[in-house]
N, C-alpha and C. Protein backbone atom coordinates (compact mmCIF):
# COMPACT_ATOMS: atom_id res chain seq x y z
N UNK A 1 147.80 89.07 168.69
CA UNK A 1 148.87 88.86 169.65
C UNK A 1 148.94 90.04 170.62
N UNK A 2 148.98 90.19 172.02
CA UNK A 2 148.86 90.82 173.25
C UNK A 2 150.38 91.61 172.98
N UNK A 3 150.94 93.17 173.17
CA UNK A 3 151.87 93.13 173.30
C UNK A 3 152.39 93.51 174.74
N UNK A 4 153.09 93.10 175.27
CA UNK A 4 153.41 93.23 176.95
C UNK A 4 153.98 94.52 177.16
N UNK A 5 153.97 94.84 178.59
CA UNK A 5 154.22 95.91 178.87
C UNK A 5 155.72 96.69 178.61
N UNK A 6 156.80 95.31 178.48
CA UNK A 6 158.13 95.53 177.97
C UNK A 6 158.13 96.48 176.65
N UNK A 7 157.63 95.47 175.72
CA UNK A 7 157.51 95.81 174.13
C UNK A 7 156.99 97.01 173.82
N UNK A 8 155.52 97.41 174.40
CA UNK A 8 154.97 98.68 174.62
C UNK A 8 156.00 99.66 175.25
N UNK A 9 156.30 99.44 176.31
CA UNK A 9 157.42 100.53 176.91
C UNK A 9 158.94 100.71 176.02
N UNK A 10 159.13 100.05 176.20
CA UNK A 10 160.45 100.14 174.19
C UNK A 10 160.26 100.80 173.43
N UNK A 11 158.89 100.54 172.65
CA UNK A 11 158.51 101.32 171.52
C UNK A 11 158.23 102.34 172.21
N UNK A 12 157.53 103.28 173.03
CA UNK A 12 157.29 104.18 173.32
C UNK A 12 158.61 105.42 174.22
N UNK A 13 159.88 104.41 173.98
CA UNK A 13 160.92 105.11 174.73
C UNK A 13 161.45 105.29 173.33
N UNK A 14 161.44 104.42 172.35
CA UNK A 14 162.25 104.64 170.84
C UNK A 14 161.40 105.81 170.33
N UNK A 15 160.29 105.35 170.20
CA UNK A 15 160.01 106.81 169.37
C UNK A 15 160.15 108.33 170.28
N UNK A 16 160.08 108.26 171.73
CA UNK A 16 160.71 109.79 172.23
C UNK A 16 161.92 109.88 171.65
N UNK A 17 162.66 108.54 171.79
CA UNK A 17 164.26 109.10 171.51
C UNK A 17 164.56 109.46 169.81
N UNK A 18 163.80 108.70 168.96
CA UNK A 18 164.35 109.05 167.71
C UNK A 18 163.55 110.18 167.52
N UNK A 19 162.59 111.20 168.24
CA UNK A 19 162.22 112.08 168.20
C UNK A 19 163.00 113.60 168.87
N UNK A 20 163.85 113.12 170.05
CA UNK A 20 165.14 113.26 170.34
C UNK A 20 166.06 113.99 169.71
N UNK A 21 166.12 112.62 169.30
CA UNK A 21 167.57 112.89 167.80
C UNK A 21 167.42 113.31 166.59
N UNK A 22 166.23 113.42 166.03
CA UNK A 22 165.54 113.91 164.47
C UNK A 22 165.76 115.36 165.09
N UNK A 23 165.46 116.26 166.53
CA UNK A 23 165.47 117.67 166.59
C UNK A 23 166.48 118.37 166.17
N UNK A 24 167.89 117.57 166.30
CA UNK A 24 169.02 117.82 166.04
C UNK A 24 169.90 117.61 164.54
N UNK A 25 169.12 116.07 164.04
CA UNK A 25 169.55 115.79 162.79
C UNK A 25 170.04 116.83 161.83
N UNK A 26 171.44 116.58 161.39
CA UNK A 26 171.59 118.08 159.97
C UNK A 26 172.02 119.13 160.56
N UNK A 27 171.91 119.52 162.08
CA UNK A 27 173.14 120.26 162.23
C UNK A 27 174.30 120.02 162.49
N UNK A 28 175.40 121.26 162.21
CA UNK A 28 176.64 120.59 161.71
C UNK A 28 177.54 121.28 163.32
N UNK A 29 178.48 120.57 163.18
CA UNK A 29 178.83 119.98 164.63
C UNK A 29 179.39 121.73 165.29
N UNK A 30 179.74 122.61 164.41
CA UNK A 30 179.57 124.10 164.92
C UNK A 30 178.19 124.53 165.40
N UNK A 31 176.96 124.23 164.71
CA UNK A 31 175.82 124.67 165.28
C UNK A 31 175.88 124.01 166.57
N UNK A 32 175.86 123.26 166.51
CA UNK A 32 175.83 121.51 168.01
C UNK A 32 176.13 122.85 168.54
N UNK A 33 177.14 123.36 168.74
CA UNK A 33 178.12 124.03 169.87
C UNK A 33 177.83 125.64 170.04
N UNK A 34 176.88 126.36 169.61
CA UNK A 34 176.44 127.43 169.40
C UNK A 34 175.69 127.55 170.86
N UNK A 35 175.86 128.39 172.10
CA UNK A 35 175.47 128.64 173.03
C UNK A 35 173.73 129.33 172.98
N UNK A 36 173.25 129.66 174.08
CA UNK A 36 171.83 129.78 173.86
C UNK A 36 170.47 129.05 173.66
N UNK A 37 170.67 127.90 172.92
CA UNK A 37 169.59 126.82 173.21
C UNK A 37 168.80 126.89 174.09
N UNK A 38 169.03 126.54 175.10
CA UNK A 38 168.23 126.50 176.65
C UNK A 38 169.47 127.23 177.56
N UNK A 39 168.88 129.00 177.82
CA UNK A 39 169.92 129.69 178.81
C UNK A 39 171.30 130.00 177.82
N UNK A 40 172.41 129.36 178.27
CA UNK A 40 173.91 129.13 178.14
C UNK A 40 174.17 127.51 177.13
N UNK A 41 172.99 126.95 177.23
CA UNK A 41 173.40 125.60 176.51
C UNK A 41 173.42 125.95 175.28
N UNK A 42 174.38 124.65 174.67
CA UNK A 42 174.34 124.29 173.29
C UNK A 42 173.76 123.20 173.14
N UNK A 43 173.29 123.00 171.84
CA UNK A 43 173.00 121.29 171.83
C UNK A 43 173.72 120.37 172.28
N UNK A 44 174.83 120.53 172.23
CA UNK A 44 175.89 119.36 172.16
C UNK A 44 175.57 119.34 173.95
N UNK A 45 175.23 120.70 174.80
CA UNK A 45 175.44 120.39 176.18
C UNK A 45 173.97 119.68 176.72
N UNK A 46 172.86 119.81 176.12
CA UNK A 46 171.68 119.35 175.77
C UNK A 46 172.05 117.73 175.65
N UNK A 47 172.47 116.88 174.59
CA UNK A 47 172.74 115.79 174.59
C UNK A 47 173.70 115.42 175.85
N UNK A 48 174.55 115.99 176.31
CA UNK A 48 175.26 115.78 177.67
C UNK A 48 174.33 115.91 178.63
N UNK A 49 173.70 116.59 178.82
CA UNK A 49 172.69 116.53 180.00
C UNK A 49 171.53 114.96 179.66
N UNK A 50 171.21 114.97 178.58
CA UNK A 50 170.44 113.83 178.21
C UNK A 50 170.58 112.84 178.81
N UNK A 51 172.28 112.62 178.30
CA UNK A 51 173.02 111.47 178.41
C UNK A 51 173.10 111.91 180.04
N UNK A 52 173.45 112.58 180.98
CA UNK A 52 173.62 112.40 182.75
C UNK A 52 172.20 111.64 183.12
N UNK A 53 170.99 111.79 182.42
CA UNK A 53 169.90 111.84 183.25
C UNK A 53 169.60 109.91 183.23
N UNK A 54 170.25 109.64 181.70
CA UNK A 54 170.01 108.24 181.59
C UNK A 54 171.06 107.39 182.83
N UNK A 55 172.08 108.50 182.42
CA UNK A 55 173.15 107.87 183.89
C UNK A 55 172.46 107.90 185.19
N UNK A 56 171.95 108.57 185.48
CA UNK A 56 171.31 108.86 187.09
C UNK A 56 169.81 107.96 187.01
N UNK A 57 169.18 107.56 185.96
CA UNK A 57 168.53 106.52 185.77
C UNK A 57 169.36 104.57 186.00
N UNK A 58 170.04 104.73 185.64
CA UNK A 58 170.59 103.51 185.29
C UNK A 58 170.91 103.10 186.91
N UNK A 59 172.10 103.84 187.53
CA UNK A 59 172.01 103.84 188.80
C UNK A 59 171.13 104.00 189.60
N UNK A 60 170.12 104.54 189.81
CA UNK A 60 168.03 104.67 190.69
C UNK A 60 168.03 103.73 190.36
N UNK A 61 167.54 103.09 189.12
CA UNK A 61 166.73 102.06 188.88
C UNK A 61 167.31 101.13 189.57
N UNK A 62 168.55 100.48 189.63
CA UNK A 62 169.47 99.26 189.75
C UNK A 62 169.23 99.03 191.50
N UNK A 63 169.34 100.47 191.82
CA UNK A 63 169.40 100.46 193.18
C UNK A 63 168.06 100.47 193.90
N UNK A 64 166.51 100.82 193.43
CA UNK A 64 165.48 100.18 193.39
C UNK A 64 165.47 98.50 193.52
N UNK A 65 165.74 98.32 192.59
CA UNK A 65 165.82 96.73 192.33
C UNK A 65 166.62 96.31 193.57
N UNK A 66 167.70 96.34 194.14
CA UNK A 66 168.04 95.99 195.04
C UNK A 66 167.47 96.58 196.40
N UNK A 67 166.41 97.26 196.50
CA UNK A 67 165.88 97.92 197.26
C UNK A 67 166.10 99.06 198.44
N UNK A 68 167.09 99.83 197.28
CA UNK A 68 167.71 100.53 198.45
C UNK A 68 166.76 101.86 197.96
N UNK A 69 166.82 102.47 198.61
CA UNK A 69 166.22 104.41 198.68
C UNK A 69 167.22 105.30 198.21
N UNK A 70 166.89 106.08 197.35
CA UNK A 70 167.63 106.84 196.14
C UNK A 70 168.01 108.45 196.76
N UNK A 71 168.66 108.72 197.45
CA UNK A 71 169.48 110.53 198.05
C UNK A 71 168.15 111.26 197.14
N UNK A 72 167.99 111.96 198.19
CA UNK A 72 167.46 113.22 197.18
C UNK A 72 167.73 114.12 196.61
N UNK A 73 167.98 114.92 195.65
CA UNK A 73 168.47 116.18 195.47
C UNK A 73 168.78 116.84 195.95
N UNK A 74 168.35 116.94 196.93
CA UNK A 74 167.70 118.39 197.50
C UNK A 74 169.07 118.48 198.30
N UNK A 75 168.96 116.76 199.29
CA UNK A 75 169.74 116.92 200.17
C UNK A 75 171.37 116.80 199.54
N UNK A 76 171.29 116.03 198.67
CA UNK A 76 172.82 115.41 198.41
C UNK A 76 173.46 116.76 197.40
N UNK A 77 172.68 117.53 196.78
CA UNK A 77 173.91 118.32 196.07
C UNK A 77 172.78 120.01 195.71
N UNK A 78 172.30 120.05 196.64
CA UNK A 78 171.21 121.67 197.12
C UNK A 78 170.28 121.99 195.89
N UNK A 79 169.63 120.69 195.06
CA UNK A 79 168.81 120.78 193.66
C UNK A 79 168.88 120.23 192.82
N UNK A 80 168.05 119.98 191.65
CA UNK A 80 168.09 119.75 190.50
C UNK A 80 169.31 120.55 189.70
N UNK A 81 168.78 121.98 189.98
CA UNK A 81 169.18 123.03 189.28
C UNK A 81 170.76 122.84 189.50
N UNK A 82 170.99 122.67 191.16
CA UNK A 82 172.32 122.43 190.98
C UNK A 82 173.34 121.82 190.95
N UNK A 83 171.98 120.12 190.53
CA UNK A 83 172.83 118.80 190.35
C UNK A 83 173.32 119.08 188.47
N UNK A 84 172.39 119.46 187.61
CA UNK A 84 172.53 119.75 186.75
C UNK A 84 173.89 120.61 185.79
N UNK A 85 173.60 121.36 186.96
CA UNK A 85 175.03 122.31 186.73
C UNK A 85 176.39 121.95 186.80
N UNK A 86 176.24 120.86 187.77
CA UNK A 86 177.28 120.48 188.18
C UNK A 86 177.82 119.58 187.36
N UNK A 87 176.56 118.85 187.16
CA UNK A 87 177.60 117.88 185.30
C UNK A 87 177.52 118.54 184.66
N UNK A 88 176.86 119.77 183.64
CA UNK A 88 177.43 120.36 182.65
C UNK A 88 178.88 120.77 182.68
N UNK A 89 178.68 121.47 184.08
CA UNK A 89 180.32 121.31 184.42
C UNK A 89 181.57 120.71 184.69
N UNK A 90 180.81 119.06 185.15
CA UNK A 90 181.58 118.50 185.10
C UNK A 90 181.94 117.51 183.39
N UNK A 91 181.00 117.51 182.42
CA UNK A 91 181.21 117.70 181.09
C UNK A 91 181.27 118.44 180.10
N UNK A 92 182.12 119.54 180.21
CA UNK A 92 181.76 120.82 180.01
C UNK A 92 183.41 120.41 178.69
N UNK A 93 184.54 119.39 179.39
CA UNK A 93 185.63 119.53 178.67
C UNK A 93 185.97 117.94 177.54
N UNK A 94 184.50 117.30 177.73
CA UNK A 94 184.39 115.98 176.45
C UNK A 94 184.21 116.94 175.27
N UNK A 95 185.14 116.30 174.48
CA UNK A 95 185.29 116.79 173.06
C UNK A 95 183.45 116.31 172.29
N UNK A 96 183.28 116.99 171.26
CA UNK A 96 181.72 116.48 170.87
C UNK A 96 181.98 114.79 170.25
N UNK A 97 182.49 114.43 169.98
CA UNK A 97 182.74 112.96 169.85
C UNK A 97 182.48 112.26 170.99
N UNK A 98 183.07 112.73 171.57
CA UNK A 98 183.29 112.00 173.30
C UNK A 98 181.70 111.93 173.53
N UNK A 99 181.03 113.04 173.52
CA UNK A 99 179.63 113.56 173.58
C UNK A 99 178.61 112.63 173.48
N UNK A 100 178.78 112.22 171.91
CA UNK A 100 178.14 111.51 171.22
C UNK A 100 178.43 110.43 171.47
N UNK A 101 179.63 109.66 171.56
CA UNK A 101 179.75 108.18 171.70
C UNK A 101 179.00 107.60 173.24
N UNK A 102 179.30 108.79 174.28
CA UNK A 102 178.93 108.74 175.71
C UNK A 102 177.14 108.23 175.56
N UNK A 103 176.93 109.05 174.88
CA UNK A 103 175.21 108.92 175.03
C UNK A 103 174.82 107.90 173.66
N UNK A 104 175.32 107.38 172.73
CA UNK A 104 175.44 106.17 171.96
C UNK A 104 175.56 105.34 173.36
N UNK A 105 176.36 104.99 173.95
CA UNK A 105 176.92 103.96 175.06
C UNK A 105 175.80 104.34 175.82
N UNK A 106 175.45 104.63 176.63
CA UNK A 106 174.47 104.86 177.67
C UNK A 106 173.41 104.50 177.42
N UNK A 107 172.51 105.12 176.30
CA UNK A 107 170.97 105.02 176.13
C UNK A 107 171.19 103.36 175.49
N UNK A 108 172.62 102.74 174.95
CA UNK A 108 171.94 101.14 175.15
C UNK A 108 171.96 100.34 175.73
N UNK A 109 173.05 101.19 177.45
CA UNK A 109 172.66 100.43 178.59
C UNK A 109 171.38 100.51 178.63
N UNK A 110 170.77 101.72 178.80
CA UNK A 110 169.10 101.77 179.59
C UNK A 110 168.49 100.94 178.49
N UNK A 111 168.81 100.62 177.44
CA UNK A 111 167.62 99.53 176.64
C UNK A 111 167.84 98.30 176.94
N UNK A 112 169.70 97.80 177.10
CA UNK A 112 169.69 96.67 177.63
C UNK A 112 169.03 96.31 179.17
N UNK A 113 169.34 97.90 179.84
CA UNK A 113 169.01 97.27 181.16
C UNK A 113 167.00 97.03 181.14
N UNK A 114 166.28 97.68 180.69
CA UNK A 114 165.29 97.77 180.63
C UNK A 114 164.57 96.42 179.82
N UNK A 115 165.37 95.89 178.93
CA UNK A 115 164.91 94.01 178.31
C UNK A 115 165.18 93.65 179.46
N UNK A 116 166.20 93.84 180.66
CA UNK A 116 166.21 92.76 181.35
C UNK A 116 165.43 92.48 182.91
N UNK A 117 164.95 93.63 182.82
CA UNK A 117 164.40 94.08 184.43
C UNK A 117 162.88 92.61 184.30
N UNK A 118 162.53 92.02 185.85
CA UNK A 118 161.13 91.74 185.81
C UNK A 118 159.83 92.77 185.20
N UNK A 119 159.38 92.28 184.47
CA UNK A 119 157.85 92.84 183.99
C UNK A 119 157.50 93.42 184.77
N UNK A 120 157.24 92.57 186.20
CA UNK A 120 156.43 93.94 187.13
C UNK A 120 156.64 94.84 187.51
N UNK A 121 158.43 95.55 187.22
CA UNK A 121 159.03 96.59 187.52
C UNK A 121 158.41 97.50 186.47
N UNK A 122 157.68 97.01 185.69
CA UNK A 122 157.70 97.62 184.61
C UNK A 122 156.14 98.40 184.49
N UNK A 123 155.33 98.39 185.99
CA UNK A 123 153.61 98.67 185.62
C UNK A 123 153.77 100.30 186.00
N UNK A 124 152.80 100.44 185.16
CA UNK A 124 153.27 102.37 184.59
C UNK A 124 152.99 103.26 186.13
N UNK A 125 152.73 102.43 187.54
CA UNK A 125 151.78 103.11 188.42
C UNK A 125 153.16 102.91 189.76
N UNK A 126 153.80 102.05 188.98
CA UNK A 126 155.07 101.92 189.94
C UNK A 126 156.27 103.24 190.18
N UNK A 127 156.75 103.28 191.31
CA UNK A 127 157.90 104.11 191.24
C UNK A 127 159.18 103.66 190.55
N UNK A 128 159.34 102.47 190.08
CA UNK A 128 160.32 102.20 189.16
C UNK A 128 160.17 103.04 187.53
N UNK A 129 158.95 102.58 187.27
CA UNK A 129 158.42 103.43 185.77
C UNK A 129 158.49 104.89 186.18
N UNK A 130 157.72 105.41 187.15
CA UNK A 130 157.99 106.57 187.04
C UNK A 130 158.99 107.74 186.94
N UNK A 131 160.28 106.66 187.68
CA UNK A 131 161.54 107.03 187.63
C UNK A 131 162.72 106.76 186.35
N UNK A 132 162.11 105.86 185.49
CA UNK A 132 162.45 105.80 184.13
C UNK A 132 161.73 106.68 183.33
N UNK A 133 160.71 106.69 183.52
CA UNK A 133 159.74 107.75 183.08
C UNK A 133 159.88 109.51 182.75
N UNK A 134 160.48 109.70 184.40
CA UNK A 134 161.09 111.38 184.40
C UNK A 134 162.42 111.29 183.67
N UNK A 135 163.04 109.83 183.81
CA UNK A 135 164.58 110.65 183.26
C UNK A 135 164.71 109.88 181.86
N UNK A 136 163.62 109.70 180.92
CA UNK A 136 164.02 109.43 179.71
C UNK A 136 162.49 109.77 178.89
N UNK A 137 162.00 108.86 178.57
CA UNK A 137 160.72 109.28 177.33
C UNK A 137 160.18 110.63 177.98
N UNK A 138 160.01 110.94 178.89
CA UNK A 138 159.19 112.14 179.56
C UNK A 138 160.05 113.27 179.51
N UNK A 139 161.39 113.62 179.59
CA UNK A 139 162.88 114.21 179.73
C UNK A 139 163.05 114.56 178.19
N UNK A 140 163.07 113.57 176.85
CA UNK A 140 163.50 113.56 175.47
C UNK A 140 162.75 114.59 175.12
N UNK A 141 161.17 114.64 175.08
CA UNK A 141 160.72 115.67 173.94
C UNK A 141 160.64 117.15 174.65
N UNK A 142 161.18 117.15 175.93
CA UNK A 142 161.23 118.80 176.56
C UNK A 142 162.35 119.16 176.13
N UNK A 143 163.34 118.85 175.67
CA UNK A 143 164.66 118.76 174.81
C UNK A 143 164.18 119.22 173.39
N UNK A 144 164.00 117.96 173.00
CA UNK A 144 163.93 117.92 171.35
C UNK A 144 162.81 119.53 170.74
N UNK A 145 162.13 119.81 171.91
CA UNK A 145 160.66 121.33 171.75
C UNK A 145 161.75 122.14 171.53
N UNK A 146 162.99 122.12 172.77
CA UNK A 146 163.34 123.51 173.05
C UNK A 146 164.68 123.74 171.79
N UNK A 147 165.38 122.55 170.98
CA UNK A 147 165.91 122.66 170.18
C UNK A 147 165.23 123.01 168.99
N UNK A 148 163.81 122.84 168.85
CA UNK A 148 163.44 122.85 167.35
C UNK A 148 162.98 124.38 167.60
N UNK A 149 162.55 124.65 168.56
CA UNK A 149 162.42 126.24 169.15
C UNK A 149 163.89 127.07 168.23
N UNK A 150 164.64 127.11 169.11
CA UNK A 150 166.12 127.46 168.86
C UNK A 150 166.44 127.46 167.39
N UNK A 151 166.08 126.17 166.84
CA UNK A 151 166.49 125.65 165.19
C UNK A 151 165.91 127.05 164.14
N UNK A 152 164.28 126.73 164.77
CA UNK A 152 163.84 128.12 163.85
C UNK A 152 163.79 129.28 164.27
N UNK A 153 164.31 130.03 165.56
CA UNK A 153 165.04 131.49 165.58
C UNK A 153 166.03 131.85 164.65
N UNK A 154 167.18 130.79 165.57
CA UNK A 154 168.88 130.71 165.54
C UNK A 154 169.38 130.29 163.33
N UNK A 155 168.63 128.90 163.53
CA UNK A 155 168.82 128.99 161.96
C UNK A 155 168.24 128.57 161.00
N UNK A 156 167.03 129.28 161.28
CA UNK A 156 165.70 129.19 160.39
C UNK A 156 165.64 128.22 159.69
């Protein structure tokens, strides 16, 4: 049996993500919050950033599909660096519950939205994939490195 490019792309976004979430598994919700991770982050701000990028996916993609052209960084808020900042900061005051349920809710929009898109949105050479691409399976394990980094300094 052939598996299509959907099914293939699923499985290969599940296993970044439960690879993701295994970096973190077992720490306890004080470590989550222990600054330093990456810079000033904590994990918990790590999964908040996760969770913005699937948000800023969900919206690109949608708006692809309707064929509109996506602001650039650069121009709409002076970077990555300081679009980034700007949601940590602007989630800087969700309780870690909030955290967690946010990015529970989100990553199963992007699975629902992703069963439902046409197939051909879906060929790995397209700017649709590529843009699902940077802000999720490609995005998860530069995360999940820099926590397991951290895990065995911070708490061996």
């Amino acid at each position: 049996m052939k598996i299509n490019k959907r099914e293939k792309l699923l499985d290969r976004m599940g296993k970044s993500w439960l690879d993701f979430c295994q970096s973190y598994d077992g720490l306890s919700t004080k470590d989550m919050q222990k600054t330093g991770v990456i810079g000033q982050w904590s994990v918990r701000d790590i999964i908040a950033h996760v969770t913005t990028w699937e948000e800023e996916t969900l919206k690109h993609l949608a708006a692809m599909l309707r064929g509109e052209k996506c602001p650039r960084y650069s121009v709409k808020y002076g970077g990555i660096n300081a679009f980034n900042a700007l949601m940590t900061e602007t989630k800087k005051n969700l309780s870690f519950p909030e955290v967690i349920r946010q990015q529970e809710d989100v990553h199963a929009q992007v699975l629902r939205f992703i069963a439902s898109v046409p197939e051909e949105c879906l060929d790995s050479k397209s700017r649709f994939r590529h843009r699902l691409r940077m802000d999720t399976y490609s995005h998860y394990p530069k995360h999940a490195q820099a926590i397991r980094r951290w895990r065995a300094s911070e708490i061996g």
